[in-house]
C-alpha atoms as a PDB file:
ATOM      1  CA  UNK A   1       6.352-111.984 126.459  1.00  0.00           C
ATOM      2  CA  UNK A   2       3.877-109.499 127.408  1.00  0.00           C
ATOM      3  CA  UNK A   3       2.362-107.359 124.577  1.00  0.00           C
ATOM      4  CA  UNK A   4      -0.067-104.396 125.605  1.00  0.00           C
ATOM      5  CA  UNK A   5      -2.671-103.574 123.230  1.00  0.00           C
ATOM      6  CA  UNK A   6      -3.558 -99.683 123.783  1.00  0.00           C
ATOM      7  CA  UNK A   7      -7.341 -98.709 124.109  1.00  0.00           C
ATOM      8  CA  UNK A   8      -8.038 -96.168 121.651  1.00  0.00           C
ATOM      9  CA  UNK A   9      -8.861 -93.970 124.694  1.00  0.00           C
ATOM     10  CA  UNK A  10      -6.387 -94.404 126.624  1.00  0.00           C
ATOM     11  CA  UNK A  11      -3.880 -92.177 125.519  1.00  0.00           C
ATOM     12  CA  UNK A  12      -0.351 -90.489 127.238  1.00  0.00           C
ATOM     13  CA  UNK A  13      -0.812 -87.173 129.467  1.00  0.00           C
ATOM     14  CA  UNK A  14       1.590 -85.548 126.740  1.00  0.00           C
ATOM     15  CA  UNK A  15      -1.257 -86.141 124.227  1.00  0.00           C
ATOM     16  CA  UNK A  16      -4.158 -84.705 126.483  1.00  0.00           C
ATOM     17  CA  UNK A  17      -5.598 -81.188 125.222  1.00  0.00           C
ATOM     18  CA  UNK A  18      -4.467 -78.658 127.521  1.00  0.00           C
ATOM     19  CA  UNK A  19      -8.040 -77.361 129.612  1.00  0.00           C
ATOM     20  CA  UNK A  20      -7.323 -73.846 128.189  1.00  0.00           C
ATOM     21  CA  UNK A  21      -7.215 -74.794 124.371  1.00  0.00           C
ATOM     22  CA  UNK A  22     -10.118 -77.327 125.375  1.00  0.00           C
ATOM     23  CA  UNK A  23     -12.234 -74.284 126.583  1.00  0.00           C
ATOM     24  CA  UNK A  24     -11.201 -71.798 124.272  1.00  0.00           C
ATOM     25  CA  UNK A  25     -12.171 -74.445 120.894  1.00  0.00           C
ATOM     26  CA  UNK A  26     -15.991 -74.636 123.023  1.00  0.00           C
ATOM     27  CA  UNK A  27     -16.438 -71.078 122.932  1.00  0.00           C
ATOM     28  CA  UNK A  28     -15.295 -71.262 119.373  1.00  0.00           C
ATOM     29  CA  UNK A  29     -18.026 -73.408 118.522  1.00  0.00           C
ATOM     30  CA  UNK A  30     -20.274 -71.352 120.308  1.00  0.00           C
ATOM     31  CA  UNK A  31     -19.761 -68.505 118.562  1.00  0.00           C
ATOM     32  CA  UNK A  32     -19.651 -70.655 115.171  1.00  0.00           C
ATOM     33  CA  UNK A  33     -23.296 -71.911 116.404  1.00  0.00           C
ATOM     34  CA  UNK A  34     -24.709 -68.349 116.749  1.00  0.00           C
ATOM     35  CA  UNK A  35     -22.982 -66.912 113.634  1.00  0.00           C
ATOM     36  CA  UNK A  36     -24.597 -69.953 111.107  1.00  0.00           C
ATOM     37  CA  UNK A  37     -28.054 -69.493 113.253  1.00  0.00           C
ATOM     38  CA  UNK A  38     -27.739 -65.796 112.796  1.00  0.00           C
ATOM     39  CA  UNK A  39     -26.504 -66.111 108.730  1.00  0.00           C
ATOM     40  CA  UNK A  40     -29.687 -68.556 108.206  1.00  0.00           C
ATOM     41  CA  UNK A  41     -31.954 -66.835 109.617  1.00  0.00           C
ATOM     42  CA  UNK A  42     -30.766 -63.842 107.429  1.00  0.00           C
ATOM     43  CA  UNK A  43     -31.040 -66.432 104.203  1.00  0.00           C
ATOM     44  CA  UNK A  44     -34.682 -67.194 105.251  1.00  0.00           C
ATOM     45  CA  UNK A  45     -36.032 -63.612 105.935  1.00  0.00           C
ATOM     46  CA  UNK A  46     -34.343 -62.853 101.893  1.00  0.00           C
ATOM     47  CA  UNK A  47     -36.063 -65.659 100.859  1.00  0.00           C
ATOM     48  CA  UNK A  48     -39.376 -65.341 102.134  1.00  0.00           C
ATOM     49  CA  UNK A  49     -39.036 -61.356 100.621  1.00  0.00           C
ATOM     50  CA  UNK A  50     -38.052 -62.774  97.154  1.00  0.00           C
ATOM     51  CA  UNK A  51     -41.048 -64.975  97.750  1.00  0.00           C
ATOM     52  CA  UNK A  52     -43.693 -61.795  98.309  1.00  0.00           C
ATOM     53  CA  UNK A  53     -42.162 -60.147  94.691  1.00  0.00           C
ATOM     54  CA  UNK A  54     -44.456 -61.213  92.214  1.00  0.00           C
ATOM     55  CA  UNK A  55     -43.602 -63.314  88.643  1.00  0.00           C
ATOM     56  CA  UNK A  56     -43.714 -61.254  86.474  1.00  0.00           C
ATOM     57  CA  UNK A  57     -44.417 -63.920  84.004  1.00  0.00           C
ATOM     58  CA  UNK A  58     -47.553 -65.240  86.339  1.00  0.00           C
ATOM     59  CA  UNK A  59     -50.465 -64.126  84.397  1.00  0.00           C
ATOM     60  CA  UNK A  60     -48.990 -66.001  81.163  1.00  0.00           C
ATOM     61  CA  UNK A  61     -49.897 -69.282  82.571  1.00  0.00           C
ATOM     62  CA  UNK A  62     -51.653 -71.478  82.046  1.00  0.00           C
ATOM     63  CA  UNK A  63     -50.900 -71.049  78.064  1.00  0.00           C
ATOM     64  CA  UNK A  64     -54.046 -71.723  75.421  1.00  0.00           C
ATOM     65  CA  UNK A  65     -53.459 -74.914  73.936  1.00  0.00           C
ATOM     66  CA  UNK A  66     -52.062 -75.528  70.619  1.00  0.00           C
ATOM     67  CA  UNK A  67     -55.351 -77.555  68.736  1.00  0.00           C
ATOM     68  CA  UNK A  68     -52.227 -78.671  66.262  1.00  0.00           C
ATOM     69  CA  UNK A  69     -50.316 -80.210  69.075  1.00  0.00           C
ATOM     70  CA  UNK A  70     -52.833 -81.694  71.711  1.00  0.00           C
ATOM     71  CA  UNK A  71     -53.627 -85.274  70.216  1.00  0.00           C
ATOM     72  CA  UNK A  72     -50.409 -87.532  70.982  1.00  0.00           C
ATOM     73  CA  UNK A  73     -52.251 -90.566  70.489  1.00  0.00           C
ATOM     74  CA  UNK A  74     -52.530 -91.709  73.947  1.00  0.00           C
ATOM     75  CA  UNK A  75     -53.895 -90.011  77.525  1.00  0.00           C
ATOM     76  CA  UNK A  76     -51.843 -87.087  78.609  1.00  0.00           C
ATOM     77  CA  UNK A  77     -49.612 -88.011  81.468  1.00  0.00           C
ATOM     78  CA  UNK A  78     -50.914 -86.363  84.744  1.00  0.00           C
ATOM     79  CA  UNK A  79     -49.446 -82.629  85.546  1.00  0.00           C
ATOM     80  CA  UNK A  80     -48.202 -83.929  89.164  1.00  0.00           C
ATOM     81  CA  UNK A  81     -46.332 -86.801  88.395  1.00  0.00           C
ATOM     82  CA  UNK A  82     -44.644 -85.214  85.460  1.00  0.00           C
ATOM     83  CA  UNK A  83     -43.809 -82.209  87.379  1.00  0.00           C
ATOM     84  CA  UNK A  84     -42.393 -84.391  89.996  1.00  0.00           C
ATOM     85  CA  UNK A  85     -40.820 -87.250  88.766  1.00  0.00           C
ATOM     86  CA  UNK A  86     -38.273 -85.857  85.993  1.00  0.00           C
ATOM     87  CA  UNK A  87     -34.538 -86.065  84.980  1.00  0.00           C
ATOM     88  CA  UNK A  88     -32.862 -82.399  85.448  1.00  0.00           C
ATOM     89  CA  UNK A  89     -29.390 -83.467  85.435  1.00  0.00           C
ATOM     90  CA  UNK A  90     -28.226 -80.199  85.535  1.00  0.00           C
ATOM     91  CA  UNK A  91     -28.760 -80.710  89.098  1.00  0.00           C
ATOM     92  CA  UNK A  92     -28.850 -83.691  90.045  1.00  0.00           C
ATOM     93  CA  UNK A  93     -29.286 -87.478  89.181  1.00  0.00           C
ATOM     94  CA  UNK A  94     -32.450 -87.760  91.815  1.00  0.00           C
ATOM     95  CA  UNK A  95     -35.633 -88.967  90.411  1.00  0.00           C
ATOM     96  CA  UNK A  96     -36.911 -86.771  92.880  1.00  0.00           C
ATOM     97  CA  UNK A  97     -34.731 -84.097  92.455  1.00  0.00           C
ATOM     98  CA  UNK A  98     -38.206 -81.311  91.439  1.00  0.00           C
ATOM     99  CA  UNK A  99     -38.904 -79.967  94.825  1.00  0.00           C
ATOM    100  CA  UNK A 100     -35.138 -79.182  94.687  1.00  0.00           C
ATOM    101  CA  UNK A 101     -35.864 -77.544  91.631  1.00  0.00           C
ATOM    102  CA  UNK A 102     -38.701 -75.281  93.307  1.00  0.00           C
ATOM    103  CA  UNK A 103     -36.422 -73.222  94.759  1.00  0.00           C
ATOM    104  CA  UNK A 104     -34.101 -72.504  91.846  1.00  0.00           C
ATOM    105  CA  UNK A 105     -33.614 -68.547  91.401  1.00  0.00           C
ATOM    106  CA  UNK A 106     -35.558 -68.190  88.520  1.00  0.00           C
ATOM    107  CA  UNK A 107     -35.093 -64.071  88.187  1.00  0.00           C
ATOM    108  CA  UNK A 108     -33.213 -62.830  87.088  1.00  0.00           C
ATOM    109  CA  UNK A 109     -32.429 -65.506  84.304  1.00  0.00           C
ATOM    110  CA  UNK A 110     -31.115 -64.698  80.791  1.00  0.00           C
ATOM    111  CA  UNK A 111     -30.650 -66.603  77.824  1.00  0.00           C
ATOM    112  CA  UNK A 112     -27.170 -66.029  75.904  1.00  0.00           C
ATOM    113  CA  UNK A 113     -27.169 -66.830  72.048  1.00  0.00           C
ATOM    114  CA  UNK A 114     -23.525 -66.758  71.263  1.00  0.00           C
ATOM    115  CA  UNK A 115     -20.977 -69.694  69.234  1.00  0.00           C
ATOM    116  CA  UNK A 116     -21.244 -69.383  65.328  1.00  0.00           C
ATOM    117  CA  UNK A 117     -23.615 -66.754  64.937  1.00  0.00           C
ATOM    118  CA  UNK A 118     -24.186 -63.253  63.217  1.00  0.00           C
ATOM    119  CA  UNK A 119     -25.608 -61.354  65.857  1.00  0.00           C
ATOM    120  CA  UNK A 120     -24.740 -62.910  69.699  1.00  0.00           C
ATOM    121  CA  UNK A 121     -27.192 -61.490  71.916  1.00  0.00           C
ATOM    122  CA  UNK A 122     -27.753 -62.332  75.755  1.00  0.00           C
ATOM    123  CA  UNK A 123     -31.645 -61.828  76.256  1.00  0.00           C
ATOM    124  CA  UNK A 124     -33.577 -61.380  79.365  1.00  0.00           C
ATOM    125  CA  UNK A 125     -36.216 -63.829  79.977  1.00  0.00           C
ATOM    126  CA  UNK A 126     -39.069 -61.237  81.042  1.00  0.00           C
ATOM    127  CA  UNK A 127     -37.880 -59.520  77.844  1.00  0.00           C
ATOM    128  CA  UNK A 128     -38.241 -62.406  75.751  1.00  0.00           C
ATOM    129  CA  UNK A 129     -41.755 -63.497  77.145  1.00  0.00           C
ATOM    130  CA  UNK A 130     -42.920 -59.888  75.923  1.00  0.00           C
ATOM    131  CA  UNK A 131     -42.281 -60.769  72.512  1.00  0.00           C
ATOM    132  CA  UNK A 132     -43.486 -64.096  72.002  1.00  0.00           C
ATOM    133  CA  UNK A 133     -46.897 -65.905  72.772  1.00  0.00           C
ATOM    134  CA  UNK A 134     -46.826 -68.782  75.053  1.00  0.00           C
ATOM    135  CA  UNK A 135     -48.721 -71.951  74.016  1.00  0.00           C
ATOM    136  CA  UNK A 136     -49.338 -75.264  75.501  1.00  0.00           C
ATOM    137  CA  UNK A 137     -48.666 -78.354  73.016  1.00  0.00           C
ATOM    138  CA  UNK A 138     -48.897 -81.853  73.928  1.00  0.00           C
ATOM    139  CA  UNK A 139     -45.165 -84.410  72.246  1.00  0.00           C
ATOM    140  CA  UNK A 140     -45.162 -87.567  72.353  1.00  0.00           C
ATOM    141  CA  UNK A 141     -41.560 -88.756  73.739  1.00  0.00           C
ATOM    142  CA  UNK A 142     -40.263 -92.634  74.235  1.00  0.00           C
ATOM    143  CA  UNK A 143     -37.773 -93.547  76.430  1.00  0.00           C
ATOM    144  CA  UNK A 144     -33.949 -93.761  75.533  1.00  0.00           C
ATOM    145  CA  UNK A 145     -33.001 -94.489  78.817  1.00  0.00           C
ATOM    146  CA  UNK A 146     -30.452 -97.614  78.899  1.00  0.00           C
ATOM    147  CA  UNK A 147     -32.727 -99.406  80.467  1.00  0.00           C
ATOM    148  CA  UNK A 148     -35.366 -99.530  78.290  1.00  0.00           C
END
């Protein structure tokens, strides 16, 4: 008994896209190419503009330093790997998940006090930075990470 095994290629005429549908899904995809070139270069030219507006919040940093908060009884931990090198689950699982973070929208951003409270209150952060003083303090954390 002869049993014929069927290349995956080698399929029946009846099964063959038709040259017109062939040609027609090509310019498709043409046009699909130009439109997502077209939309990202739109999405870089806004985000090189929202680049150029300045933080408002720039001239706050870098904060003084807390005197009652800068001794954590060992060397501080250098700015660049702890700015790099970070859990921020809330996007992500990464280690390296930070230069991700960069581009995060940070204006505008608000900050919404709301649950079991007398007054809720949804706060701007620009707002917020007006009332407050900024100051740098130094904590001493240990891990609680599973595997430690």
């Amino acid at each position: 008994m002869l049993i014929k095994h069927r290349k995956p290629w080698d399929i029946p005429h009846a099964r063959v896209t038709p040259e017109h549908v062939f040609l027609n899904r090509r310019a498709f995809l043409g046009a699909a190419g130009i439109a997502a070139a077209g939309a990202t270069g739109l999405a870089l030219m806004q985000g090189s503009a929202q680049a150029q507006d300045a933080d408002p919040s720039a001239g706050l940093y870098p904060a003084s330093a807390n005197p009652a908060f800068t001794d954590a009884g060992r060397p501080v931990t250098s700015e660049e790997y702890n700015t790099t090198f970070n859990n921020y689950y809330e996007f992500g699982t990464s280690k390296r998940i930070a230069a991700a973070a960069e581009s995060l929208p940070i204006r505008p951003w608000t900050i919404a006090i709301d649950g079991e409270v007398e007054k809720p209150m949804i706060l701007a952060i620009d707002d917020l930075l007006k009332q407050v003083t900024l100051e740098e303090r130094v904590y001493r954390h240990r891990c609680v990470e599973a595997w430690s």
